[in-house]
Protein backbone atom coordinates (compact mmCIF):
# COMPACT_ATOMS: atom_id res chain seq x y z
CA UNK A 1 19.44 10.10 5.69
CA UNK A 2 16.53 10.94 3.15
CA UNK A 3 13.74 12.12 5.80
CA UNK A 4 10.43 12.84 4.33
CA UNK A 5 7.39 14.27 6.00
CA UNK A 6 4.78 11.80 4.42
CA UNK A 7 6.72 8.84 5.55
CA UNK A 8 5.09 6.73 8.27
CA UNK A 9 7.69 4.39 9.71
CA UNK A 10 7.86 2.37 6.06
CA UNK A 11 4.67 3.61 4.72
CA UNK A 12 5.01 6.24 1.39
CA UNK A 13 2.41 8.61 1.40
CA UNK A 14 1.68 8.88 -2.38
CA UNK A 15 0.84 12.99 -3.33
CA UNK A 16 1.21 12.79 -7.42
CA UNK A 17 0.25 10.84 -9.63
CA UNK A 18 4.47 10.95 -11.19
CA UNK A 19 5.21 10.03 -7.27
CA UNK A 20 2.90 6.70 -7.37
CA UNK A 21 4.10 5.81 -10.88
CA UNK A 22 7.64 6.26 -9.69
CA UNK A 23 7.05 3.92 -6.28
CA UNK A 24 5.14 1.45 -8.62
CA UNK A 25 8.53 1.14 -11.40
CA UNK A 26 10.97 0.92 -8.37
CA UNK A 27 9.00 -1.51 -6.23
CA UNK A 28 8.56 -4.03 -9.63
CA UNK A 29 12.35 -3.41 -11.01
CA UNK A 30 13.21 -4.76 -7.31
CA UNK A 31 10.29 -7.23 -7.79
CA UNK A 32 9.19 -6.75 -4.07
CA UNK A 33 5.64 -6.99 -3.01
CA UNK A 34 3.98 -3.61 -2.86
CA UNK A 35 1.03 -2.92 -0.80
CA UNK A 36 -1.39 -0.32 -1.52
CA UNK A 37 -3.72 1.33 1.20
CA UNK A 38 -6.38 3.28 -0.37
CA UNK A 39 -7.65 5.68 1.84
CA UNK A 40 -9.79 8.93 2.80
CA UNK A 41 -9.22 11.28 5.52
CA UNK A 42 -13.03 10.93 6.49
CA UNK A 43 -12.69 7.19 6.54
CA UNK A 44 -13.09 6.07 9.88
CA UNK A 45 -12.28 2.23 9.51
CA UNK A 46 -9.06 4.09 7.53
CA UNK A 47 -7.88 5.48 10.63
CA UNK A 48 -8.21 2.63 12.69
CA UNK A 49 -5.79 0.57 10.38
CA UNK A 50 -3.00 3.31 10.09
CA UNK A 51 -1.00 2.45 12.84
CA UNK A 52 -1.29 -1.21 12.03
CA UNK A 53 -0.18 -0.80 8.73
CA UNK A 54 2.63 0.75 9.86
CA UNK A 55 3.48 -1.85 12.58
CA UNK A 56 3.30 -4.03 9.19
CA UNK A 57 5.84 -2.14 7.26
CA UNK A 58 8.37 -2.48 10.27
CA UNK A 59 7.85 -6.10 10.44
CA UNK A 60 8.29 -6.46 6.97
CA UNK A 61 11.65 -4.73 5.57
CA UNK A 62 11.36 -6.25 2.28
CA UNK A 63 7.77 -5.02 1.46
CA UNK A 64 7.00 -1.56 -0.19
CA UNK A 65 3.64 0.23 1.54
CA UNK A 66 2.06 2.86 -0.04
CA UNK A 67 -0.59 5.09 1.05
CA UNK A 68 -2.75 6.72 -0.99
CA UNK A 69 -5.62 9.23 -0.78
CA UNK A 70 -8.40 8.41 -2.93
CA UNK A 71 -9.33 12.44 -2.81
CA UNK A 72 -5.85 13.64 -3.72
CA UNK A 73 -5.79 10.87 -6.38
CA UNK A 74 -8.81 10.26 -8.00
CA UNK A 75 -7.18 9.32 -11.35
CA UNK A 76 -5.55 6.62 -9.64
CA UNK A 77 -7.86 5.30 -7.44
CA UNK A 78 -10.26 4.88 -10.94
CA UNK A 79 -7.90 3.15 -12.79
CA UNK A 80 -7.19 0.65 -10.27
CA UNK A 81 -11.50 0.47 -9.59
CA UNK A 82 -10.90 1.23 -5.79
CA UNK A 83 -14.70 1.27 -4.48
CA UNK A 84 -14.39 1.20 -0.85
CA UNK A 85 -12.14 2.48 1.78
CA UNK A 86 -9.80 1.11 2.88
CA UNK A 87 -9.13 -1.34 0.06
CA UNK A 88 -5.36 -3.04 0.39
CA UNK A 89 -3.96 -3.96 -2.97
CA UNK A 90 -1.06 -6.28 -3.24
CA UNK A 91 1.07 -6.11 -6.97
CA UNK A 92 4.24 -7.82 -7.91
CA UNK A 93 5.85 -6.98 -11.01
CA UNK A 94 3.27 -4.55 -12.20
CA UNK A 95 0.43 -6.83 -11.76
CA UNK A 96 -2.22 -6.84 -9.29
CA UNK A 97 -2.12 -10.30 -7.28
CA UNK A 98 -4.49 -9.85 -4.43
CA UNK A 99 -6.61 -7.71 -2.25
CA UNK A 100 -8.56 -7.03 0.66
CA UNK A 101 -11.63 -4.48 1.34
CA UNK A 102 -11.72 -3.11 4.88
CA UNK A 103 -10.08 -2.91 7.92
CA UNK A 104 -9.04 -6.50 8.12
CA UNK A 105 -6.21 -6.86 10.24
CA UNK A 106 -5.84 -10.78 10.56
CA UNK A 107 -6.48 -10.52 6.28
CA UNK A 108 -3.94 -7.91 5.86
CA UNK A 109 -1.09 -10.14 7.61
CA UNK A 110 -2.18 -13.35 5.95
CA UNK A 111 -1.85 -12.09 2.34
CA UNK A 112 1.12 -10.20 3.00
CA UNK A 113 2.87 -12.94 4.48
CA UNK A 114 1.24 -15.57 1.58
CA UNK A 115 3.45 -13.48 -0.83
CA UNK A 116 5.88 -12.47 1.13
CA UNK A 117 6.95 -16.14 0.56
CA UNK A 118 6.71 -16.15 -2.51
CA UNK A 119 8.16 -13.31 -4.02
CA UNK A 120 11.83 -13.76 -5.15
CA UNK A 121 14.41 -13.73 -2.04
């Protein structure tokens, strides 16, 4: 079994940039949905949506969740134009297909499951 310290049930934590382009390549070669939470370690509303994600990634096998820190990865979080924390974003085959700003619980589930059905079986 392939333990890993920054794994939080089904959520990746994402420490280098090689890491997140890595997770991004596998999760659109298996075209699954991947969700991203950006996120900071002083973020409040960030903490408060952890352990939901996580009940999320148990729920749904067949989703990749990555977590990443805006701090560590500033690069990253430019290039995608993350703004606020947390902001979820959904991709599918190396495109960026949805998103939602803030803790948003009810939002989080909807989108997820909205492409959940229809990415590829």
């Amino acid at each position: 079994m392939a333990g890993s310290s920054s794994e939080e049930g089904q959520v990746f934590s994402v420490h280098s940039v090689d890491a997140w382009t890595d997770h991004l390549n596998k999760g659109n070669e298996s075209k699954k949905l991947i969700v991203v939470d950006f996120t900071a370690s002083w973020c409040g509303p960030c903490r408060f949506i952890a352990p939901y994600l996580g009940e999320l990634a148990k729920k749904y096998t067949n989703v990749i969740f990555l977590k990443v820190d805006v701090d560590e990865l500033k690069s990253v979080a430019q290039d995608w134009a993350v703004e606020a924390m947390p902001t979820f974003m959904f991709v599918k085959e190396g495109s960026i297909v949805d998103k939602v700003v803030g803790a948003k619980k009810e939002e989080l589930q909807q989108k997820i499951e909205k492409h959940v059905a229809t990415a590829s079986a």
